[in-house]
C-alpha atoms as a PDB file:
ATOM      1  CA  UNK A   1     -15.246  -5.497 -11.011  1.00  0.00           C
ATOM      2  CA  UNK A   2     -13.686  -2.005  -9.731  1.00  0.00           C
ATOM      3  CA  UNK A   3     -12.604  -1.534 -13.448  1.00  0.00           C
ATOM      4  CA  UNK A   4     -16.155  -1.867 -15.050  1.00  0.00           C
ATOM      5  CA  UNK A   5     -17.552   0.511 -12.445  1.00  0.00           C
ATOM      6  CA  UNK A   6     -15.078   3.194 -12.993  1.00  0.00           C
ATOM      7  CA  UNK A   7     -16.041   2.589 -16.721  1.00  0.00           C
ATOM      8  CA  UNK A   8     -19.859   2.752 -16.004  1.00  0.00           C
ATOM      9  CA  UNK A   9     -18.980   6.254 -14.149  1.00  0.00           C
ATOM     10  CA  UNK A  10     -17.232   7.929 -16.940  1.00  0.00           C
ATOM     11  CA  UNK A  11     -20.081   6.202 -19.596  1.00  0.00           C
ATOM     12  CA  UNK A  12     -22.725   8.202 -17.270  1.00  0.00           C
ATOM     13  CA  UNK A  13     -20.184  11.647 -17.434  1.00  0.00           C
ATOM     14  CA  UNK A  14     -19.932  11.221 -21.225  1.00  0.00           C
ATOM     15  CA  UNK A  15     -23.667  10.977 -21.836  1.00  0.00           C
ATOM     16  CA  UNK A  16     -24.181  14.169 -20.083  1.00  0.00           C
ATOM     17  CA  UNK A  17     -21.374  15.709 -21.691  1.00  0.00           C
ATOM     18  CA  UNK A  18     -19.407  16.519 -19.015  1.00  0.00           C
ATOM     19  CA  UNK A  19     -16.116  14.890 -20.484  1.00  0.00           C
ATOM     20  CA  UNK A  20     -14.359  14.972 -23.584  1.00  0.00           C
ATOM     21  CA  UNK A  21     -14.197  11.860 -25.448  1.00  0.00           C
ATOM     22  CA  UNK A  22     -10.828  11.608 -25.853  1.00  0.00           C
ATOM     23  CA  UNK A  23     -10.003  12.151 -22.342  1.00  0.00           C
ATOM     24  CA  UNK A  24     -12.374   8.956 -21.516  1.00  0.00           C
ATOM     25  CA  UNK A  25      -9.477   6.803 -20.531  1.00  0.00           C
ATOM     26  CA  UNK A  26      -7.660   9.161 -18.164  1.00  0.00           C
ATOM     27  CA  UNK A  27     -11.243   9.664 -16.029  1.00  0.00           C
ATOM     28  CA  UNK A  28     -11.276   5.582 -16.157  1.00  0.00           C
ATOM     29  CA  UNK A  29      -7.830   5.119 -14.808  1.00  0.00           C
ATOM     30  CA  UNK A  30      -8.724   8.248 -12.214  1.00  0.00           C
ATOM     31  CA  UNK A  31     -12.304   6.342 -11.004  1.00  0.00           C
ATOM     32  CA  UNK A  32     -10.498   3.007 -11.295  1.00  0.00           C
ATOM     33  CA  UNK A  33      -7.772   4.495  -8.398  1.00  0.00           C
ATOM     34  CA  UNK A  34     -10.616   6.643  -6.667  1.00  0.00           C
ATOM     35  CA  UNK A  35     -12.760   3.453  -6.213  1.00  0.00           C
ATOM     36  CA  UNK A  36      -9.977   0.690  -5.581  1.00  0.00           C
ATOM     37  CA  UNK A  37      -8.800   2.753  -2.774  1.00  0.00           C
ATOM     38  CA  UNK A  38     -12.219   3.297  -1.293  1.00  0.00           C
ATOM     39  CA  UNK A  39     -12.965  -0.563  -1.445  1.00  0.00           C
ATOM     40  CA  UNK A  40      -9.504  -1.615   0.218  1.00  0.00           C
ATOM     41  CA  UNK A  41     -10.023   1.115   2.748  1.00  0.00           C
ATOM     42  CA  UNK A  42     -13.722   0.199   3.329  1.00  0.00           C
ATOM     43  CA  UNK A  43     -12.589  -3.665   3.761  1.00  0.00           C
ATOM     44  CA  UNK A  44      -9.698  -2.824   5.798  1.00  0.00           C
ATOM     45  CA  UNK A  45     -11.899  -0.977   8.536  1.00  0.00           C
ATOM     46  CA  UNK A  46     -14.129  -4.277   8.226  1.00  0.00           C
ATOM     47  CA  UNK A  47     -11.627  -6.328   9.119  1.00  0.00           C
ATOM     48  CA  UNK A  48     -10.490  -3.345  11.794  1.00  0.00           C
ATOM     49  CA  UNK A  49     -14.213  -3.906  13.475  1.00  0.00           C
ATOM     50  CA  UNK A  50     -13.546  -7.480  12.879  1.00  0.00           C
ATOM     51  CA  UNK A  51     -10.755  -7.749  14.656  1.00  0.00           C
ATOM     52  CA  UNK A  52     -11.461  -4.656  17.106  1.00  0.00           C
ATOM     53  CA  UNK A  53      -8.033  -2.492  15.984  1.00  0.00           C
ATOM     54  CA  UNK A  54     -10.397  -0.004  13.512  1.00  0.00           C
ATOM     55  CA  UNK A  55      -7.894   2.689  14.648  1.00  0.00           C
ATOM     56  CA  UNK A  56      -5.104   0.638  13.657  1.00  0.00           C
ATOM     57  CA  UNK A  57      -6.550  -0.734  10.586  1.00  0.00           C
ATOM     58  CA  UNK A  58      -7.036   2.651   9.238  1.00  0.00           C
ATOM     59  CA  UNK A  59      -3.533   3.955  10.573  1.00  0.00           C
ATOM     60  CA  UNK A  60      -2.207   0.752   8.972  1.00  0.00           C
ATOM     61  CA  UNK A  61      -3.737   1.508   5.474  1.00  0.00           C
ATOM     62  CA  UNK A  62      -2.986   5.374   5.096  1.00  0.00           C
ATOM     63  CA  UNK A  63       0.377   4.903   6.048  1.00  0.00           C
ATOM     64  CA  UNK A  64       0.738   1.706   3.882  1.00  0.00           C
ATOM     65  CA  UNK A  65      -1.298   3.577   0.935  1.00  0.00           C
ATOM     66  CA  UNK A  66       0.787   6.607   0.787  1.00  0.00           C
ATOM     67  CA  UNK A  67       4.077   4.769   0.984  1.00  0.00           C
ATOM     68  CA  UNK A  68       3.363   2.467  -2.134  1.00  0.00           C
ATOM     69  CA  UNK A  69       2.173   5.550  -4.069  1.00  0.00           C
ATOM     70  CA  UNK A  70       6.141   5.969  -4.316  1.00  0.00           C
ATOM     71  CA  UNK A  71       7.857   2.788  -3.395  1.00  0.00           C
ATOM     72  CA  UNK A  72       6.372   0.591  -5.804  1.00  0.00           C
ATOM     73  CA  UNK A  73       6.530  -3.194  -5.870  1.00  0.00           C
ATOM     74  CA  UNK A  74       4.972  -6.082  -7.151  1.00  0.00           C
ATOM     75  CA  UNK A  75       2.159  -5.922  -9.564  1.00  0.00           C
ATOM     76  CA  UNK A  76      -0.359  -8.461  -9.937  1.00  0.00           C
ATOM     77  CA  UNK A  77      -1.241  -8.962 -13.935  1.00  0.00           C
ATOM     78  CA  UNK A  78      -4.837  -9.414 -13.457  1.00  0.00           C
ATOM     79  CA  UNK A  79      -7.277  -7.415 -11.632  1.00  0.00           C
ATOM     80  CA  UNK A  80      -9.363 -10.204  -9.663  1.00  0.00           C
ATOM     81  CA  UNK A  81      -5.381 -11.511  -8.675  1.00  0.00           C
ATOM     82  CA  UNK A  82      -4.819  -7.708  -7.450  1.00  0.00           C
ATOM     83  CA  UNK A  83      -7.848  -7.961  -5.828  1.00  0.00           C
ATOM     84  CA  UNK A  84      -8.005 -11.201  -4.304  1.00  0.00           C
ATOM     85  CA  UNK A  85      -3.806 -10.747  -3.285  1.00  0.00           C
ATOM     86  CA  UNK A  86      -4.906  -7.682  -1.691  1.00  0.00           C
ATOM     87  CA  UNK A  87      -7.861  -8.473   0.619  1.00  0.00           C
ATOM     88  CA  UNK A  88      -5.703 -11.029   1.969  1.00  0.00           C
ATOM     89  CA  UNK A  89      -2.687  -9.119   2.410  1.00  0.00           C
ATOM     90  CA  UNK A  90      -5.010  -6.116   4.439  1.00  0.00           C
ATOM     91  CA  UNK A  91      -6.509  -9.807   6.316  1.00  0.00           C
ATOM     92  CA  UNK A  92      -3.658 -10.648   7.744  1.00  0.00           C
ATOM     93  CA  UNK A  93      -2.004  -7.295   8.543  1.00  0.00           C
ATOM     94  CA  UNK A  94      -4.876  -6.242  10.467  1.00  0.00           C
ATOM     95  CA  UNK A  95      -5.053  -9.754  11.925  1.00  0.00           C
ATOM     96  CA  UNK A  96      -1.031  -9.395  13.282  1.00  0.00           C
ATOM     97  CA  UNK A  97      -2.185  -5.751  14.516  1.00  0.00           C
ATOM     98  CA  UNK A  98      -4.287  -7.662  16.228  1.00  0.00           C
ATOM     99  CA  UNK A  99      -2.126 -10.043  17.612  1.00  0.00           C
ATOM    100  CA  UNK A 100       1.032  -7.868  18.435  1.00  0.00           C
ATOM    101  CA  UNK A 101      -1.768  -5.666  20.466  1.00  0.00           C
ATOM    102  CA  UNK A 102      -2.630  -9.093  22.208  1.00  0.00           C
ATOM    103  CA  UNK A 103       0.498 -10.182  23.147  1.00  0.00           C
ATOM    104  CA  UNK A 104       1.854  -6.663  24.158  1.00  0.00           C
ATOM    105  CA  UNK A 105       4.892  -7.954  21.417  1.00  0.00           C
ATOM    106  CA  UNK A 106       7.712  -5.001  21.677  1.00  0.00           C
ATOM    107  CA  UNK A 107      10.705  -6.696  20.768  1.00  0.00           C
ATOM    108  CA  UNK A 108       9.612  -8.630  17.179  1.00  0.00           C
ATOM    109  CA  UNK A 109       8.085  -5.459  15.993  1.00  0.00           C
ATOM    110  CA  UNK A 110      10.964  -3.709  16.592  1.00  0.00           C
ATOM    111  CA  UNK A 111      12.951  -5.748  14.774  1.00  0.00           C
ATOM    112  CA  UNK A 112      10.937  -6.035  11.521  1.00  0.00           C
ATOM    113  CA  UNK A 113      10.955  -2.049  11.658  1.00  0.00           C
ATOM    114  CA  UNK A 114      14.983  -2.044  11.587  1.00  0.00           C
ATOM    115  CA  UNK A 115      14.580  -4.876   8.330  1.00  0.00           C
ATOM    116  CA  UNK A 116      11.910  -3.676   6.731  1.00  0.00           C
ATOM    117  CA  UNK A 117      12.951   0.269   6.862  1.00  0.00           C
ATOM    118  CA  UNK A 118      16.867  -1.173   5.114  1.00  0.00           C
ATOM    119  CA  UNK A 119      14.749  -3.000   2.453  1.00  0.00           C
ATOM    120  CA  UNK A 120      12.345  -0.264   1.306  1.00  0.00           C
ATOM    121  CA  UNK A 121      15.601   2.333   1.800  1.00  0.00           C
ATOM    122  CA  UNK A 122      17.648  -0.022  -0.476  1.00  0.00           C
ATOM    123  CA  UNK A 123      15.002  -1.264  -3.219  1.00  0.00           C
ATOM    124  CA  UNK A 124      12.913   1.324  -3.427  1.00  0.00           C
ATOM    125  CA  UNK A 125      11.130   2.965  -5.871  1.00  0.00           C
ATOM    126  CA  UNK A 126      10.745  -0.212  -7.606  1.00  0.00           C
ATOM    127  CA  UNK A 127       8.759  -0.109 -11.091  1.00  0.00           C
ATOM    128  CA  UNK A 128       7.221  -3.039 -13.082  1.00  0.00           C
ATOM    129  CA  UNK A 129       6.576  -3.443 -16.702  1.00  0.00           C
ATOM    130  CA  UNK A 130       3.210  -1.989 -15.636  1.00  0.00           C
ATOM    131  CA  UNK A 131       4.241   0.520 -14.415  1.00  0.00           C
ATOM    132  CA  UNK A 132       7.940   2.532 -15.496  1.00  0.00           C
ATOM    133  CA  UNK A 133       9.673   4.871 -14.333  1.00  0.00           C
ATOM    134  CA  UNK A 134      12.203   7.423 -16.370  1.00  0.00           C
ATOM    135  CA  UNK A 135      15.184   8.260 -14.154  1.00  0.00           C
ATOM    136  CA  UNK A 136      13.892  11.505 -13.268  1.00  0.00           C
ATOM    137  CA  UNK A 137      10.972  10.120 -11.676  1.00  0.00           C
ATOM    138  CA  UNK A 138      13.331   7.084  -9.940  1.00  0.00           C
ATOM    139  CA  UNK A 139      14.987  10.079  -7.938  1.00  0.00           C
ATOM    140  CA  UNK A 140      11.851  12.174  -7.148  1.00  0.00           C
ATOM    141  CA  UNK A 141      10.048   8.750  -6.044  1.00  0.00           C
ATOM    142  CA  UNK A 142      12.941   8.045  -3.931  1.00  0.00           C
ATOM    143  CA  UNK A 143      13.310  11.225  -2.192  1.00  0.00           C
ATOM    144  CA  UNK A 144       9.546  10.956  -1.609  1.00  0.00           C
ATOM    145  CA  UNK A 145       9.787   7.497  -0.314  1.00  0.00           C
ATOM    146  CA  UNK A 146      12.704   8.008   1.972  1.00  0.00           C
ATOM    147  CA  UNK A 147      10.822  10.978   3.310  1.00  0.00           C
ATOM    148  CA  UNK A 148       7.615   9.104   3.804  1.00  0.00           C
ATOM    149  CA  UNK A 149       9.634   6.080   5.331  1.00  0.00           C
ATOM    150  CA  UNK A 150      11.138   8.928   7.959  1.00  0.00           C
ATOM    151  CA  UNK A 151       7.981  10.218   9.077  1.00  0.00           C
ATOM    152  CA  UNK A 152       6.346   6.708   9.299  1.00  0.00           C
ATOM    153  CA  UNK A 153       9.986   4.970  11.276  1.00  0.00           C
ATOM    154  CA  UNK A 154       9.876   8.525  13.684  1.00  0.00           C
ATOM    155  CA  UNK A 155       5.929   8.317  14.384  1.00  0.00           C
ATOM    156  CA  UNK A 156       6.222   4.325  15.254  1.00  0.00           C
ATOM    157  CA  UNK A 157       9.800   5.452  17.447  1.00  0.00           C
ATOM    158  CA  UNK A 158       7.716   8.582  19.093  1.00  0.00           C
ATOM    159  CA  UNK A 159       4.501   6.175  19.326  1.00  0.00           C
ATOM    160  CA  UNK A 160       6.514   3.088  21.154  1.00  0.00           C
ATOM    161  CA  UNK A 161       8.338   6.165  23.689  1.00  0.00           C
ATOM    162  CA  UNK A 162       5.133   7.586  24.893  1.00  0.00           C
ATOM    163  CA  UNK A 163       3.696   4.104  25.360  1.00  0.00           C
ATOM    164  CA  UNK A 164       1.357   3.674  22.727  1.00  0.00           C
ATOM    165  CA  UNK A 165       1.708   0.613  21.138  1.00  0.00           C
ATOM    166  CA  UNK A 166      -1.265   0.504  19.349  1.00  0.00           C
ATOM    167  CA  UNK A 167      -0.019   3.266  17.040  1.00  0.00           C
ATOM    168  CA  UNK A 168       3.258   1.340  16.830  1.00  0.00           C
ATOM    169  CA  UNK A 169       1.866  -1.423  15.720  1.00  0.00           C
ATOM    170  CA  UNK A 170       0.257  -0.330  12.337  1.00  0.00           C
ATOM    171  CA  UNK A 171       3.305   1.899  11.278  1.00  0.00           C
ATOM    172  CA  UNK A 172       5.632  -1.434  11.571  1.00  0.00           C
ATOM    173  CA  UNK A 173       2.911  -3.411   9.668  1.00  0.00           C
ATOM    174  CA  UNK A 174       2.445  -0.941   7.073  1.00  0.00           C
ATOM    175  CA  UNK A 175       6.865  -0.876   6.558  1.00  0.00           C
ATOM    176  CA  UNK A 176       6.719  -4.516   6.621  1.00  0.00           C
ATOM    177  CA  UNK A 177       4.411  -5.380   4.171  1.00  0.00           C
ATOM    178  CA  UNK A 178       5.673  -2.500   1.727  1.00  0.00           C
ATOM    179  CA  UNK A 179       9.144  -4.248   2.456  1.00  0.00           C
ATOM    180  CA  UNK A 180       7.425  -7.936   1.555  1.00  0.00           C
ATOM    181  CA  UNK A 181       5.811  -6.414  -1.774  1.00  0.00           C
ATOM    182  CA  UNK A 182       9.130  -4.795  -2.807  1.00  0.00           C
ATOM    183  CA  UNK A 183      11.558  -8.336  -2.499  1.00  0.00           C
ATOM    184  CA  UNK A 184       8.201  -9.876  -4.329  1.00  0.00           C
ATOM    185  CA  UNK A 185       8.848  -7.244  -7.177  1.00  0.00           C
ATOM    186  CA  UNK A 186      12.365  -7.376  -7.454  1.00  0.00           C
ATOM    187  CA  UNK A 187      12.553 -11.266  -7.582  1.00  0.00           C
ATOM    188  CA  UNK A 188       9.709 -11.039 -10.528  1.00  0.00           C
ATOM    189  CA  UNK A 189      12.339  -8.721 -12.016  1.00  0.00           C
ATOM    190  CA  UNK A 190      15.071 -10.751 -11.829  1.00  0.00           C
ATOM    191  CA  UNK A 191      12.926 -13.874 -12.908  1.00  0.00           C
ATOM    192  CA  UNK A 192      11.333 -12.165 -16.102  1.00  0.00           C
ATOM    193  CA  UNK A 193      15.228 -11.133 -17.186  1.00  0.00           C
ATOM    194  CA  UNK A 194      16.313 -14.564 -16.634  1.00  0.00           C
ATOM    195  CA  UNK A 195      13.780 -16.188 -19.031  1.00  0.00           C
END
């Protein structure tokens, strides 16, 4: 779906000449990322109204969004299993934003912020045979992701200190799930070597 409308965009630039043809595939991959981001975003504040946590939601996917960038982690091998694997993943993060913000949770939060933050620290960046990395990139990505995982660890610390929680909430959410994508990716790896 996303990846025949990011073709249909750079069709309508090439008819009006305002790309060359042999960069076609570059603006496709570029509209393909422009446009998947805007649809995850657009269906994560959805389920943010949905759930009444927009703030949150959209906390929850910048910080998550940023951190993949460079972290990595499973790959789905389809686009409709990306797709589908992803709606449901933003689903139910927003939906335990939700819930930790109902319960006033302090303690289980806290804890999946001490696991997850070891397991992105330790596995990350992770690439996939879609995606590889040469070993110069491995140790920019993982300066950039221990940086990133830093900022997002001190904001949730700083966030839970002054009291608000609901800032807490969708930095630990965002580490978690980056942390659950990452142990996917590296037992895929360790599956596709065995066979």
């Amino acid at each position: 779906m996303i990846s025949k409308l990011s073709e249909k965009a750079v069709d309508v630039l090439s008819v009006h000449n305002c790309i060359a043809q042999e960069e076609k595939e570059l603006y496709v991959y570029g509209f393909f990322m422009l446009f998947s981001k805007a649809f995850f975003l657009l269906l994560t504040v959805i389920y943010g109204v949905l759930f009444g946590v927009v703030l949150e939601s959209v906390l929850f996917y910048i910080t998550f969004t940023v951190l993949r960038s460079y972290a990595g982690g499973v790959h789905a091998s389809k686009e409709r299993t990306c797709t589908i694997c992803t709606s449901l993943a933003m689903l139910l993060c927003v939906a335990a934003i939700r819930g930790c913000v109902k319960l006033a949770l302090i303690a289980v939060p806290l804890v999946l912020l001490v696991l997850s933050t070891i397991c992105i620290l330790i596995l990350s960046p992770l690439d996939s045979a879609e995606k590889r990395l040469m070993e110069e990139e491995k140790k920019e990505y993982r300066k950039k992701t221990y940086r990133i995982t830093t900022l997002i660890v001190s904001a949730a610390i700083l966030a839970l200190i002054c009291g608000l929680t609901r800032l807490f909430y969708p930095c630990v959410t965002s580490l978690m799930l980056e942390s659950l994508l990452l142990v996917a990716g590296k037992a895929k790896g360790v599956l596709s070597e065995r066979i």
